[in-house]
N, C-alpha and C. Protein backbone atom coordinates (compact mmCIF):
# COMPACT_ATOMS: atom_id res chain seq x y z
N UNK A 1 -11.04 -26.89 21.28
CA UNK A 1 -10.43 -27.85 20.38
C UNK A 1 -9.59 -28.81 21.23
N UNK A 2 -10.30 -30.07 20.96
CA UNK A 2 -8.87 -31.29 21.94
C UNK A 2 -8.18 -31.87 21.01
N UNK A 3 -7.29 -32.57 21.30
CA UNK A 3 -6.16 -33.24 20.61
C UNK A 3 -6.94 -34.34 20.15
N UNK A 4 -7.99 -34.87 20.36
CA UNK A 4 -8.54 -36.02 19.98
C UNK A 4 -9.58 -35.53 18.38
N UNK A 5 -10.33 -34.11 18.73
CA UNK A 5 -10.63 -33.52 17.55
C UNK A 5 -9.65 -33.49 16.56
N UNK A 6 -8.05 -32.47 16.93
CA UNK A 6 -7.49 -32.61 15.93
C UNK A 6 -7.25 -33.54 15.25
N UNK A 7 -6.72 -34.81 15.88
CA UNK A 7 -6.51 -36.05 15.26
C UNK A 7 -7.51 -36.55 14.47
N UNK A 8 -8.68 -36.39 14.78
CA UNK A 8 -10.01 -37.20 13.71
C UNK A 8 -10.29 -36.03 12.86
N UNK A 9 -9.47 -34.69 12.38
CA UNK A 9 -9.63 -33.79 11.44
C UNK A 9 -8.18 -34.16 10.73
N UNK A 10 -7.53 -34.84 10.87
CA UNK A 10 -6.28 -35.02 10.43
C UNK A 10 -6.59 -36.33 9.83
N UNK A 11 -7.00 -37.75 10.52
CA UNK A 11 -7.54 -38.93 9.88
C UNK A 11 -8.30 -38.72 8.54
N UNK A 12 -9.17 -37.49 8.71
CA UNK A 12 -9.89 -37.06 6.91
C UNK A 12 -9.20 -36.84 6.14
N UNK A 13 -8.42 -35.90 6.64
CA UNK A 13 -7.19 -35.56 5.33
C UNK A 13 -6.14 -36.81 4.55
N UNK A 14 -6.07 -37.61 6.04
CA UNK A 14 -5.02 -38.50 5.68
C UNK A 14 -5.17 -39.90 6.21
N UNK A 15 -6.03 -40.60 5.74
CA UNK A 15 -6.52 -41.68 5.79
C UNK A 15 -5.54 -42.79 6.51
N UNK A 16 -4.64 -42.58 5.53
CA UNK A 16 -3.01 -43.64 6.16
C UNK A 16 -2.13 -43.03 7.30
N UNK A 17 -2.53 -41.88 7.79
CA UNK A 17 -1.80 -41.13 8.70
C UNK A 17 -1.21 -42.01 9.76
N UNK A 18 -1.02 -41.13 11.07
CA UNK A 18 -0.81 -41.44 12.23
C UNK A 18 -1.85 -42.22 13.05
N UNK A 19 -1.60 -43.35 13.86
CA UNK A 19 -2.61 -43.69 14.54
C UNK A 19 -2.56 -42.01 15.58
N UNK A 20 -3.85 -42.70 16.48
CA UNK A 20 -3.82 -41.34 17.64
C UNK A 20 -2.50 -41.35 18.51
N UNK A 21 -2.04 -42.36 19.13
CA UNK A 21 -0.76 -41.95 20.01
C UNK A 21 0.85 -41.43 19.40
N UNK A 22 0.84 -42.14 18.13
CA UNK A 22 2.05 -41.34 17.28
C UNK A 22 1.50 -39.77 16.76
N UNK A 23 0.19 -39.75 16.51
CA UNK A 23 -0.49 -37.95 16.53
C UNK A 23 0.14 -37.23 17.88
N UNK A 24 -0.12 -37.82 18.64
CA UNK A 24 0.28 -37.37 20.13
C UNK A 24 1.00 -36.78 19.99
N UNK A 25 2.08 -37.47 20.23
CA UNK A 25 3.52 -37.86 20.46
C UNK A 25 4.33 -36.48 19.30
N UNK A 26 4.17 -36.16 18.21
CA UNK A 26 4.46 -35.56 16.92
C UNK A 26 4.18 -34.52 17.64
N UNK A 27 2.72 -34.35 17.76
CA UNK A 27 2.08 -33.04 18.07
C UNK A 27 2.93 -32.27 19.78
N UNK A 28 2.59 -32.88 20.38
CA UNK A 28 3.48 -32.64 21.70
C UNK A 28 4.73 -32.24 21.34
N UNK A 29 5.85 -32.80 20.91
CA UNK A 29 6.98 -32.32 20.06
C UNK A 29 7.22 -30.50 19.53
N UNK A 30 5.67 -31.19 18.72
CA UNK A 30 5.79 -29.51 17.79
C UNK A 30 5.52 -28.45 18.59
N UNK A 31 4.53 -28.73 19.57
CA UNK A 31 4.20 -27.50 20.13
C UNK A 31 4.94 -27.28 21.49
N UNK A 32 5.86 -28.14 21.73
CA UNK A 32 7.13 -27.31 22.83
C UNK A 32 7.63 -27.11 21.97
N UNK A 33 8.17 -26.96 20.70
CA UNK A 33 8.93 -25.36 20.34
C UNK A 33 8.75 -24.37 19.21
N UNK A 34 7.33 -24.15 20.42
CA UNK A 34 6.21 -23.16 19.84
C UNK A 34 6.44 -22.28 20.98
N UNK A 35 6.95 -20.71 20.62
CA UNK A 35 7.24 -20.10 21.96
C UNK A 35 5.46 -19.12 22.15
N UNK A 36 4.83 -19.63 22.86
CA UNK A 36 3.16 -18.99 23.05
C UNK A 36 2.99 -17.76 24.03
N UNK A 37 3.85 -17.50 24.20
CA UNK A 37 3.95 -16.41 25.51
C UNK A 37 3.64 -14.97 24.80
N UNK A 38 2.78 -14.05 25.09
CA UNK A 38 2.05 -12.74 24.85
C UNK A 38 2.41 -11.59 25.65
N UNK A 39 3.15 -11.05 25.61
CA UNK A 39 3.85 -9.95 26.06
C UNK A 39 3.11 -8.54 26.02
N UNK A 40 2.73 -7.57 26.56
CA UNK A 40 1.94 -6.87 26.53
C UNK A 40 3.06 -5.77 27.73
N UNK A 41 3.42 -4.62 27.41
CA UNK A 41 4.12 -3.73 27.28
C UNK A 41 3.27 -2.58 27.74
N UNK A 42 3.16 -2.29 29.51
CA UNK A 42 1.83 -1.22 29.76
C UNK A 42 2.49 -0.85 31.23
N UNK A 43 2.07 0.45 31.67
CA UNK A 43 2.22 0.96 32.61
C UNK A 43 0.98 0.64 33.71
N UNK A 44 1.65 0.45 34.85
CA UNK A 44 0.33 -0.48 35.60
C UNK A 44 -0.45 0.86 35.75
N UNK A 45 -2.33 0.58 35.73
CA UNK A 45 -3.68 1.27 35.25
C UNK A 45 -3.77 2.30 34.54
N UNK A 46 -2.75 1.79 32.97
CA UNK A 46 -2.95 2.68 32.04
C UNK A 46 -3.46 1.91 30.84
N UNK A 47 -4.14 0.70 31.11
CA UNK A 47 -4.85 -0.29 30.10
C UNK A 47 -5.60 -1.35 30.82
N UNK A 48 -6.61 -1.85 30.93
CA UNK A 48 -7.65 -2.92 30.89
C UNK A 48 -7.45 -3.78 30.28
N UNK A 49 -7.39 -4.69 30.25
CA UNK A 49 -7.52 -6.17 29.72
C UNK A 49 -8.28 -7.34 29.64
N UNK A 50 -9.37 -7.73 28.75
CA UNK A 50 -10.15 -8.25 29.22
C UNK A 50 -10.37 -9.68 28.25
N UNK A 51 -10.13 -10.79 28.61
CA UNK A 51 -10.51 -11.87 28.09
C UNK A 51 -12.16 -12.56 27.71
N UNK A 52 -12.67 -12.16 27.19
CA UNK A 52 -14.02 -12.83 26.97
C UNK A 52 -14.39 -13.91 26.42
N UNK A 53 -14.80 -15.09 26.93
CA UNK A 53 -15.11 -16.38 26.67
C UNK A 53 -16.52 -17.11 27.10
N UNK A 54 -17.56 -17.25 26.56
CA UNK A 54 -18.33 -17.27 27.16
C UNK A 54 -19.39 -16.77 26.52
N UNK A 55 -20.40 -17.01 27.36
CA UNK A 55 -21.71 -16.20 26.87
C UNK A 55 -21.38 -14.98 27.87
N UNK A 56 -22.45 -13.62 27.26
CA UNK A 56 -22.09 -12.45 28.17
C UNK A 56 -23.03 -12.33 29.08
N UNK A 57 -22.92 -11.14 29.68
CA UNK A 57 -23.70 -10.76 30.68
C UNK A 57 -24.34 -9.74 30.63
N UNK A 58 -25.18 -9.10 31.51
CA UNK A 58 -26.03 -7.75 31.30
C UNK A 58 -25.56 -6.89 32.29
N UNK A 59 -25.24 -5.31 31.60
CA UNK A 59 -25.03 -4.41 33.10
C UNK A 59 -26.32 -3.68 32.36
N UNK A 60 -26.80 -3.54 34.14
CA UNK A 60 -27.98 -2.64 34.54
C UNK A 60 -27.42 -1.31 34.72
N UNK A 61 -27.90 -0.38 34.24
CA UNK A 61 -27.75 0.80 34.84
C UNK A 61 -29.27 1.29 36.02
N UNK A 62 -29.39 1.52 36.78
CA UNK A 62 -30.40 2.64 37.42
C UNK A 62 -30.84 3.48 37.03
N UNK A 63 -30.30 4.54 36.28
CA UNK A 63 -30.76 6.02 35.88
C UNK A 63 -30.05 6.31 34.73
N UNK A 64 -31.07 6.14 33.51
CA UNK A 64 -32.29 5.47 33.49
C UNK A 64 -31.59 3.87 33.46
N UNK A 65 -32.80 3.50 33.41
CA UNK A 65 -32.94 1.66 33.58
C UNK A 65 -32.93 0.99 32.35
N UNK A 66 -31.70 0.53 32.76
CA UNK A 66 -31.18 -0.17 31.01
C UNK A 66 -30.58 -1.17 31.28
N UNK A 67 -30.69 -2.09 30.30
CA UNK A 67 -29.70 -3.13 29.97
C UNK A 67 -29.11 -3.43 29.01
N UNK A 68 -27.59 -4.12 28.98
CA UNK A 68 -26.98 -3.92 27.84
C UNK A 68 -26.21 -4.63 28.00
N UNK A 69 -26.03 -5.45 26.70
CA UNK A 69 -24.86 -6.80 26.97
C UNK A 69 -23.05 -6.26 27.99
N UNK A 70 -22.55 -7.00 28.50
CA UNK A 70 -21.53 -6.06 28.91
C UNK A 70 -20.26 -5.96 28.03
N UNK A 71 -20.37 -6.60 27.00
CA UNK A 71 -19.56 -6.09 25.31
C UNK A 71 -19.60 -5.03 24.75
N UNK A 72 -20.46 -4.30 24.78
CA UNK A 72 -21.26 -2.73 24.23
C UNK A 72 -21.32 -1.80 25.18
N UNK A 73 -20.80 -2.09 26.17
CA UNK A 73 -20.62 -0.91 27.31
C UNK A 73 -19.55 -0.20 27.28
């Protein structure tokens, strides 16, 4: 999602709105005091963490010979 999407999903709603640089400008505002920070509370290698974005991948096993998205593993 870019700021240029949001703005032309915001122009539908609101025809008379903001041009794009006062969208900016508003938006920038709002989201410095937006506190976004994710805190996660773990003893180091007593949890995995894994971000997935993307298309996936395949793990092979050898014995026996398989494949399998690496989501389902």
């Amino acid at each position: 999602m870019t700021l240029n999407l949001l703005w032309q999903e915001y122009k539908e709603q609101h025809p008379d709105g903001y041009q794009y640089s006062w969208f900016c400008q508003h938006y920038r505002a709002w989201s410095a005091r937006l506190d976004v920070v994710m805190r996660h509370e773990h003893r180091a290698g007593e949890k995995l963490f894994v971000d997935y974005a993307g298309q996936t991948r395949e793990v092979v096993t050898l014995s026996p010979m398989t494949r399998k998205p690496c989501w389902s593993t």
